[in-house]
Protein backbone atom coordinates (compact mmCIF):
# COMPACT_ATOMS: atom_id res chain seq x y z
CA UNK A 1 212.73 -9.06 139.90
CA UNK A 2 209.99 -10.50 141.96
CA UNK A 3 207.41 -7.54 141.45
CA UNK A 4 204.50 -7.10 145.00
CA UNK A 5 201.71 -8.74 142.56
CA UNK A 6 203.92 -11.66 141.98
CA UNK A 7 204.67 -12.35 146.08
CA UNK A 8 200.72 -11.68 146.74
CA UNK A 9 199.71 -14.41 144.00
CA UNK A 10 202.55 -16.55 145.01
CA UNK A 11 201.50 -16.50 149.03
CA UNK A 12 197.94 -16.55 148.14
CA UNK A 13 198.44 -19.67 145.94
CA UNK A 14 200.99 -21.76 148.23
CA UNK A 15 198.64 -21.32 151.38
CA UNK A 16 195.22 -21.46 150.11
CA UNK A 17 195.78 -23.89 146.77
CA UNK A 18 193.01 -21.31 145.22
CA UNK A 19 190.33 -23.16 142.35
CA UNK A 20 190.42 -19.46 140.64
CA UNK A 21 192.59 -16.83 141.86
CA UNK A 22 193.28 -13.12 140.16
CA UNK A 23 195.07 -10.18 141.61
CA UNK A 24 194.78 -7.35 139.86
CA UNK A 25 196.72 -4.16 140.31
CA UNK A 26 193.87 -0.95 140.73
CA UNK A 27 196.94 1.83 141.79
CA UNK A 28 196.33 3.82 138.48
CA UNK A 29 192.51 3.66 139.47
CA UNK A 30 193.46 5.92 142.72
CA UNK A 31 195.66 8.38 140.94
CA UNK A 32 195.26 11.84 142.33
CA UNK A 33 194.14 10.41 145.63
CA UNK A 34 195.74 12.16 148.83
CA UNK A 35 198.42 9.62 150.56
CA UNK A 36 199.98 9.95 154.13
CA UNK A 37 203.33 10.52 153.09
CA UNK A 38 206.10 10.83 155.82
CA UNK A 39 203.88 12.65 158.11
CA UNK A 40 201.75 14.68 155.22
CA UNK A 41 199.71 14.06 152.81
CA UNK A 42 200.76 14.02 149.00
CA UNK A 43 199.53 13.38 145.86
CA UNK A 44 199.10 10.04 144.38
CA UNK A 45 200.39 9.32 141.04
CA UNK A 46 198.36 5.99 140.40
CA UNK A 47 202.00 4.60 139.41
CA UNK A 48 203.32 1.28 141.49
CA UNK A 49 201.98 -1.49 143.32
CA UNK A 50 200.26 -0.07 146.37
CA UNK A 51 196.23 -0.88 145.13
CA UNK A 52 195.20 -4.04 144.91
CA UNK A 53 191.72 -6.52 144.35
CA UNK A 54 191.89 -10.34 144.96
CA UNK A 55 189.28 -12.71 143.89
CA UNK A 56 189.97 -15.87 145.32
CA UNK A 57 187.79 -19.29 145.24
CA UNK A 58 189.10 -21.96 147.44
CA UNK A 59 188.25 -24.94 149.52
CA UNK A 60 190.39 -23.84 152.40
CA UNK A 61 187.53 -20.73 153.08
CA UNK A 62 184.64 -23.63 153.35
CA UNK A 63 182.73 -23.12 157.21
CA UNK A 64 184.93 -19.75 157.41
CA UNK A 65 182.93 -16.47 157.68
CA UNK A 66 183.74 -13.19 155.36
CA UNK A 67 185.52 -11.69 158.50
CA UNK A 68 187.82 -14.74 159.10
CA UNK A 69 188.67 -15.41 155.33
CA UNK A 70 189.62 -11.61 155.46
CA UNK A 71 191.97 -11.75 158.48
CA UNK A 72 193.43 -14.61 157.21
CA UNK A 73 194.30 -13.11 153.63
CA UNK A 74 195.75 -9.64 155.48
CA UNK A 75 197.50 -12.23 158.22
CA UNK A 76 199.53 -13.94 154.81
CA UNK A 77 200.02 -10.68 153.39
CA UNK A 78 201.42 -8.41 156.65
CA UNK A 79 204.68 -7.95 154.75
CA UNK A 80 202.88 -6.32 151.75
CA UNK A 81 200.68 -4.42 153.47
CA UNK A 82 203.33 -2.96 155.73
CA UNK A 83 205.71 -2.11 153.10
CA UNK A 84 203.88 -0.16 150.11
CA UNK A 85 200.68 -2.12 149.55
CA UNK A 86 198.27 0.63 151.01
CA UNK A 87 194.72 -0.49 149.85
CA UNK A 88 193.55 -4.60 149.67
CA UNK A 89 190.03 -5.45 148.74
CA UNK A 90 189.06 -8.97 149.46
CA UNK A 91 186.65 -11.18 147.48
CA UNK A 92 187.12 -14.45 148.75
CA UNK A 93 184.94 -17.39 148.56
CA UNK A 94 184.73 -21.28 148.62
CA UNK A 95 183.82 -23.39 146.02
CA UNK A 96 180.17 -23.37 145.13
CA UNK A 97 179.30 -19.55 146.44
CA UNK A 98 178.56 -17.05 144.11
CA UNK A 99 181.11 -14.60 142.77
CA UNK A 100 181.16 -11.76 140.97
CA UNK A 101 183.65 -12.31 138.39
């Protein structure tokens, strides 16, 4: 079973060919957080796939500003983020910038 980390490194890595790339699943980091759930808010468990941090490095981001490497990781990842993933912070850069990991 293809889990949502899996399809986000998978995307990321087919469209960007990434130098460094790491997705790392923070849901457990946002248990007890308050969720829109069906029209109210519930609970958060920090169980699933629904947080998640990517630090990407890659050539394709060269000449692009933060904004547009941002719209073009959520543009790749509409599916996730429109079916469970509920939180995506971006750290992308191009080879050469500095990074924080």
């Amino acid at each position: 079973m293809t889990t949502i980390q899996n399809a986000i490194e998978t995307k990321l890595t087919e469209k960007f060919s990434p130098d460094r790339l790491a997705v790392v699943n923070e849901s457990h980091l946002h248990a007890g957080h308050k969720h829109e759930d069906s029209g109210h808010h519930a609970a958060f468990d920090g169980s699933g796939e629904t947080h998640f941090r990517v630090r990407i490095v890659a050539t394709a981001f060269e000449g692009m500003s933060r904004l547009d490497r941002h719209r073009a990781i959520h543009a790749l990842l509409a599916h996730e983020l429109e079916n469970g993933v509920h939180a995506l912070a971006i750290e992308a850069s191009a080879p050469g910038e500095p990074t924080r990991w």
